[in-house]
N, C-alpha and C. Protein backbone atom coordinates (compact mmCIF):
# COMPACT_ATOMS: atom_id res chain seq x y z
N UNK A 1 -75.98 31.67 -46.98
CA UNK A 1 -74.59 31.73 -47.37
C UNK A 1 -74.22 30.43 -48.11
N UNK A 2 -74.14 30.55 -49.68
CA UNK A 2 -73.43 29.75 -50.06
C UNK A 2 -72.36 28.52 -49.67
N UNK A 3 -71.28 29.56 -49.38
CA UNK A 3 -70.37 28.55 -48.77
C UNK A 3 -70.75 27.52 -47.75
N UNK A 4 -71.54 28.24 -46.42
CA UNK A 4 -71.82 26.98 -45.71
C UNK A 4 -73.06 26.30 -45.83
N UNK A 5 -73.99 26.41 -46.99
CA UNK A 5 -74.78 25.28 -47.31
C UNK A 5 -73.74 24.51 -48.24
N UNK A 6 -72.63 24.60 -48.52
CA UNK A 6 -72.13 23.43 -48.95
C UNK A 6 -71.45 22.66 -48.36
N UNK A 7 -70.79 22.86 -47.26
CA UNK A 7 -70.92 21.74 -45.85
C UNK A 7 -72.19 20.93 -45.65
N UNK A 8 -73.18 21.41 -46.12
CA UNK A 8 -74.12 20.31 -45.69
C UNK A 8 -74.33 18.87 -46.55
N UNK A 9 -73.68 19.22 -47.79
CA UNK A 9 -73.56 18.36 -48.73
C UNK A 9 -72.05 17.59 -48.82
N UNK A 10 -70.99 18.55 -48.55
CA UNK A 10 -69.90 17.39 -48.39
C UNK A 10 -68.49 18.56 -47.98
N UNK A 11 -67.68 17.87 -48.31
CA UNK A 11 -66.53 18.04 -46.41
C UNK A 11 -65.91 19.11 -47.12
N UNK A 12 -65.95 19.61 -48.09
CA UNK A 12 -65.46 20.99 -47.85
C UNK A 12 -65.43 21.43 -49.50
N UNK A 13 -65.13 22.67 -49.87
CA UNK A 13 -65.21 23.01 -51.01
C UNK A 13 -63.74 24.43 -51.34
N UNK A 14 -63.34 23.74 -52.58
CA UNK A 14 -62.34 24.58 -53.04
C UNK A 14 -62.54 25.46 -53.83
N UNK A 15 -61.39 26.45 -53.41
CA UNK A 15 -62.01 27.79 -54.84
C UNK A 15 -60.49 27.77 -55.61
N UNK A 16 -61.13 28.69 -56.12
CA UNK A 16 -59.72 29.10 -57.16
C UNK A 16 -59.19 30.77 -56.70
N UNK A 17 -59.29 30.52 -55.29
CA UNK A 17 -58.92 32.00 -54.86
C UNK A 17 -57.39 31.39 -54.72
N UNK A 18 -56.56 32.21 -54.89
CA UNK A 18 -54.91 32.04 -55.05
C UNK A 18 -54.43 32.30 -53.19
N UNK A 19 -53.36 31.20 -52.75
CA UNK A 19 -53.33 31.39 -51.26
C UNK A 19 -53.26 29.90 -50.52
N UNK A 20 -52.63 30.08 -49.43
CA UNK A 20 -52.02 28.80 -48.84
C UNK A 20 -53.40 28.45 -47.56
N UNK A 21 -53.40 27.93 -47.20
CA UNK A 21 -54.89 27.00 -45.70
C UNK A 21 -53.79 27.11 -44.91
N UNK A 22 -54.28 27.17 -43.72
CA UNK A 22 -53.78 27.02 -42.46
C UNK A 22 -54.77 25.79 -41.39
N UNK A 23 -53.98 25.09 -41.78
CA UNK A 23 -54.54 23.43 -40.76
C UNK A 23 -55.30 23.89 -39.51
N UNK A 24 -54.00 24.65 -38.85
CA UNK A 24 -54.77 25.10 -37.64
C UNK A 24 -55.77 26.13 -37.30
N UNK A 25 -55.65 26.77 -38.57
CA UNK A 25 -57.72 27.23 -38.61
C UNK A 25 -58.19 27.34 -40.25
N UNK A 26 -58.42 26.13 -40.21
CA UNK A 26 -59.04 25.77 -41.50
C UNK A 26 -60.16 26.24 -42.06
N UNK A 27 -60.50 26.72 -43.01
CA UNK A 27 -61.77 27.53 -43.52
C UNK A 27 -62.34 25.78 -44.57
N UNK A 28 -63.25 25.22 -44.20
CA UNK A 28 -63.44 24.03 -44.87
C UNK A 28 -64.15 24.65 -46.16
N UNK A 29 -64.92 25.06 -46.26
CA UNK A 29 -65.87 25.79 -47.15
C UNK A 29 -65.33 26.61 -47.72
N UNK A 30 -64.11 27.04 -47.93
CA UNK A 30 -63.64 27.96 -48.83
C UNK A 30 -61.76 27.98 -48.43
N UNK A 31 -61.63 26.29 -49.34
CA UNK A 31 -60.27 26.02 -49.52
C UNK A 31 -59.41 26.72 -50.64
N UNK A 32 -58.61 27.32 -50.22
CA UNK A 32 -57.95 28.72 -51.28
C UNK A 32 -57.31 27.21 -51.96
N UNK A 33 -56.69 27.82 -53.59
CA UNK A 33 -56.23 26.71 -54.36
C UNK A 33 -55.45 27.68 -55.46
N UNK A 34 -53.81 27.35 -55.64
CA UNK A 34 -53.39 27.96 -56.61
C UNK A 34 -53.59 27.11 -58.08
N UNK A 35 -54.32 28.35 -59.05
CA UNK A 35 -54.75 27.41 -60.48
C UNK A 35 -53.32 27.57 -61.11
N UNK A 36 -52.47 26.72 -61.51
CA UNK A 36 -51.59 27.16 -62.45
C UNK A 36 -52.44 27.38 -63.82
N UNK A 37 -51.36 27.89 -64.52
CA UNK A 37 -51.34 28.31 -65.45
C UNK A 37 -50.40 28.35 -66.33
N UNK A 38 -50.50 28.43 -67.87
CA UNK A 38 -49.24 28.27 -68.81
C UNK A 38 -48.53 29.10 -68.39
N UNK A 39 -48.96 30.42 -67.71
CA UNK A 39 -47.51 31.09 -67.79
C UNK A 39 -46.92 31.32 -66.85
N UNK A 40 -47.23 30.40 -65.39
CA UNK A 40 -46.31 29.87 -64.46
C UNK A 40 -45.08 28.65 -65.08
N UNK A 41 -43.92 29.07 -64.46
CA UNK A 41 -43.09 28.26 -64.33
C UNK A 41 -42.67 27.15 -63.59
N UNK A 42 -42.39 25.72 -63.86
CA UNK A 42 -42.16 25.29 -63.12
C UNK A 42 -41.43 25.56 -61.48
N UNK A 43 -40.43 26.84 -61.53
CA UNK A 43 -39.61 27.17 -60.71
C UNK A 43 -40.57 27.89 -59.74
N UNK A 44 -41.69 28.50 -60.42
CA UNK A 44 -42.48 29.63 -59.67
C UNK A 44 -43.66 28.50 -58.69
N UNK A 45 -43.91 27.14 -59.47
CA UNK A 45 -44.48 26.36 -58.29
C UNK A 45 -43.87 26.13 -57.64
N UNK A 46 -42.68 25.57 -57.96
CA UNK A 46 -41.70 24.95 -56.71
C UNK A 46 -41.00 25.92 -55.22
N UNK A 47 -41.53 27.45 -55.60
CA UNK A 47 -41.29 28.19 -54.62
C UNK A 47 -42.32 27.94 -53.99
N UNK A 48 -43.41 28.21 -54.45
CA UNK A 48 -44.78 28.00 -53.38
C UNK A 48 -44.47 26.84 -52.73
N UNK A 49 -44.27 25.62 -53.25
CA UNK A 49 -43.89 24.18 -52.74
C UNK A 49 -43.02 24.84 -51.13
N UNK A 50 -42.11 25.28 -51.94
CA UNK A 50 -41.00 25.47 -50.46
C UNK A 50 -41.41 26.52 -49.48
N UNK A 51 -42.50 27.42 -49.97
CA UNK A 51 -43.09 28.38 -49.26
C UNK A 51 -43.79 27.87 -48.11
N UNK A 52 -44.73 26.85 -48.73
CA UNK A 52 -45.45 26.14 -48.01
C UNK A 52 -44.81 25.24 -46.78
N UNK A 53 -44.02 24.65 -47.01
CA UNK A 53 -43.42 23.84 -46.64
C UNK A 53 -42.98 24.67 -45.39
N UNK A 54 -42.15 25.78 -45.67
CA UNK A 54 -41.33 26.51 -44.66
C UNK A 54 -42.00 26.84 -43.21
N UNK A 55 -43.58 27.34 -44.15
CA UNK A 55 -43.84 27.82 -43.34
C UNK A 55 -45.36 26.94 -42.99
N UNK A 56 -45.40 25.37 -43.02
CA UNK A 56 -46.05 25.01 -42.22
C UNK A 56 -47.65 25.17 -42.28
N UNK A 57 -47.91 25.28 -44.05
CA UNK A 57 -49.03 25.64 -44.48
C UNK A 57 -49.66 24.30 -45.69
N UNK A 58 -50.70 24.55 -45.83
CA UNK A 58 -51.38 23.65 -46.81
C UNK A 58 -51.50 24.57 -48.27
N UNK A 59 -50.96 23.66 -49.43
CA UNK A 59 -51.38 24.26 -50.52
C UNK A 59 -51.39 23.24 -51.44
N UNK A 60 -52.64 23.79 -52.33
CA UNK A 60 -53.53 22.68 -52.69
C UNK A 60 -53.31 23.52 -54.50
N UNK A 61 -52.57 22.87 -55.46
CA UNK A 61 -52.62 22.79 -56.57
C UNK A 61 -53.32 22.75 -57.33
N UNK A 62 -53.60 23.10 -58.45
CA UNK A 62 -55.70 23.14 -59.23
C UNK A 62 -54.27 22.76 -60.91
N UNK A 63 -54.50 21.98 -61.83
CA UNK A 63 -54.26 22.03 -63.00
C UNK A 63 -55.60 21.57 -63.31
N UNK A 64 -55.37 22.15 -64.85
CA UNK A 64 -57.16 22.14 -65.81
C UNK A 64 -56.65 20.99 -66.65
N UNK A 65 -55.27 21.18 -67.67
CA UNK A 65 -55.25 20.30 -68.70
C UNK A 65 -53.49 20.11 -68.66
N UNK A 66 -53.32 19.26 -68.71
CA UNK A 66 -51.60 18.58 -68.64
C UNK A 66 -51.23 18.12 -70.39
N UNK A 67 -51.00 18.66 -71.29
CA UNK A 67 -50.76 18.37 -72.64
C UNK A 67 -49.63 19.29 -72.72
N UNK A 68 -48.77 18.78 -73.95
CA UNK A 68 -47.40 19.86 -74.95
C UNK A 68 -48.25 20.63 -76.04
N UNK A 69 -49.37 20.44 -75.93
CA UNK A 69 -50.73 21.39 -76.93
C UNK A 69 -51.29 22.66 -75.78
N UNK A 70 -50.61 23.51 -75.72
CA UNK A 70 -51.06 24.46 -74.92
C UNK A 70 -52.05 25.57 -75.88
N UNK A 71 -53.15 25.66 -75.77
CA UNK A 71 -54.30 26.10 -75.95
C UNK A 71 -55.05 27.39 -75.60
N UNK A 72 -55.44 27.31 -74.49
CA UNK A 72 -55.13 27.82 -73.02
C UNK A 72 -54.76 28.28 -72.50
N UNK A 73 -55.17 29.31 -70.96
CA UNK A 73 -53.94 30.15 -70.33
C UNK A 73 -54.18 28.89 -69.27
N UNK A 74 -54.54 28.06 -69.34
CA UNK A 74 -54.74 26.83 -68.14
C UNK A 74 -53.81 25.53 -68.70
N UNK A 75 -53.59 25.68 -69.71
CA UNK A 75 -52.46 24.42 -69.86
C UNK A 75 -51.27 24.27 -69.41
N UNK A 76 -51.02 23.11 -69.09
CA UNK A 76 -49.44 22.86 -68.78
C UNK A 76 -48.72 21.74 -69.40
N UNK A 77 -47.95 22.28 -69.78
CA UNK A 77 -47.03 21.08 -70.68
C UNK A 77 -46.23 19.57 -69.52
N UNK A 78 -46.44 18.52 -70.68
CA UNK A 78 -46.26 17.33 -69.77
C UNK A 78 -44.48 17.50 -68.55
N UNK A 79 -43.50 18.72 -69.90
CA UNK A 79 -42.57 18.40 -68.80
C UNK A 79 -42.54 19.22 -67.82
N UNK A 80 -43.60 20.13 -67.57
CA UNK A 80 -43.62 21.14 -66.44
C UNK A 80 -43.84 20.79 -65.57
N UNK A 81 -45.41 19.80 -66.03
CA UNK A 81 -45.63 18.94 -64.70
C UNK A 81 -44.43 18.04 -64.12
N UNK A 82 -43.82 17.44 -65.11
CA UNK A 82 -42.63 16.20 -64.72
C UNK A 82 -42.03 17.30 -63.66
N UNK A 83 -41.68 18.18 -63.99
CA UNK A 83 -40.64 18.94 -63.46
C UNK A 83 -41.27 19.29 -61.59
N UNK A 84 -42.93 19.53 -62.01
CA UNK A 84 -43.31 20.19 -60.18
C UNK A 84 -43.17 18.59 -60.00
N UNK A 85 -43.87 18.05 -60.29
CA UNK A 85 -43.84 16.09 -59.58
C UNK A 85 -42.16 16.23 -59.10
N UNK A 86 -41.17 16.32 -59.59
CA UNK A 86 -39.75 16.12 -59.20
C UNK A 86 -39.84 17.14 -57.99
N UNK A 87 -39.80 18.42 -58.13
CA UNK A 87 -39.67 19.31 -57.25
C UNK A 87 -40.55 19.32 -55.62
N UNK A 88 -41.52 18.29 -55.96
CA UNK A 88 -42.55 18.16 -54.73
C UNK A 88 -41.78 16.44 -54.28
N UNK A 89 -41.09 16.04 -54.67
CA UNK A 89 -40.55 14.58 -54.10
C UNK A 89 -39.38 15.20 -53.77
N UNK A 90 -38.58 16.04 -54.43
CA UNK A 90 -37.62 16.33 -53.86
C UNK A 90 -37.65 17.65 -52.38
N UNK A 91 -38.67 17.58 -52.47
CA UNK A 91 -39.48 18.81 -50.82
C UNK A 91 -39.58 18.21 -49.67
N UNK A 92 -39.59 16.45 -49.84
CA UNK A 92 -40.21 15.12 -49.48
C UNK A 92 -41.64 15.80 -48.13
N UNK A 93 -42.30 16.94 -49.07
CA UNK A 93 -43.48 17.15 -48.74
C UNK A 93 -44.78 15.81 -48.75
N UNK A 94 -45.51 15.72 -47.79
CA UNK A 94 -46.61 14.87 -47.57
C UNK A 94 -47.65 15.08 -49.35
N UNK A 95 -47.95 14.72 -50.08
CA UNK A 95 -48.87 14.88 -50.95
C UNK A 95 -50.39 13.89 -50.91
N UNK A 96 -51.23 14.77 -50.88
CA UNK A 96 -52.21 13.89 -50.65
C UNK A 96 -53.65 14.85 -51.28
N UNK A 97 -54.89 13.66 -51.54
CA UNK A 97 -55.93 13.93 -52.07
C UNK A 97 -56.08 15.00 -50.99
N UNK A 98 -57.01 15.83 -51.34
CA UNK A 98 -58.37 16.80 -50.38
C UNK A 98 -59.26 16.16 -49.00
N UNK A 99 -59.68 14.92 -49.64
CA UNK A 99 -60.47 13.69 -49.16
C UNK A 99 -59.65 13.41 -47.90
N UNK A 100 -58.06 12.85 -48.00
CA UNK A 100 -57.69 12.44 -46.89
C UNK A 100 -56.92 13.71 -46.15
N UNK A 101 -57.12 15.27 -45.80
CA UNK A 101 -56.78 15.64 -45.42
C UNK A 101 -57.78 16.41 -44.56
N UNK A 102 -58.98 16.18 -45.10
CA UNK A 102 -59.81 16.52 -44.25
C UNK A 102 -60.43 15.67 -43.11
């Protein structure tokens, strides 16, 4: 099994399966991760933000490329990001690497 020979190499591994972790039974080897995308809205992260939040879950953000040159169905423009960065300080949600949450 894939997934858990990669525990043997290091503390856990993320996918790009769409979906919130649950701390209290953590799947280390197969950390769900929402990828945005250009044609998410800032507003549509900031619900997950508060989703998460509400309900006491981990969710772990994936961006590919942060530019106003959207390319890509993976780009996000610099003020979208400005906009989740505001919306996740104003959640005064914990933000933190992968590294220190494991």
């Amino acid at each position: 099994n894939i997934s858990k020979k990669t525990l043997e190499y290091y503390s856990a591994a993320r996918t790009t399966m769409p979906g919130f972790n649950n701390l209290l039974n953590l799947k280390k080897e197969k950390l769900k991760s929402w990828l945005v995308e250009s044609k998410d809205t800032p507003e549509d992260i900031c619900f997950l933000i508060e989703y998460a939040k509400e309900n006491k879950l981990w969710l772990i953000l994936t961006f590919h490329n942060i530019d106003d040159i959207k390319i890509t169905k993976w780009d996000t423009s610099k003020e979208d990001f400005k906009k989740i960065l505001e919306c996740i300080k104003k959640s005064e949600i914990r933000s933190e690497k992968i590294s220190k949450i494991i």
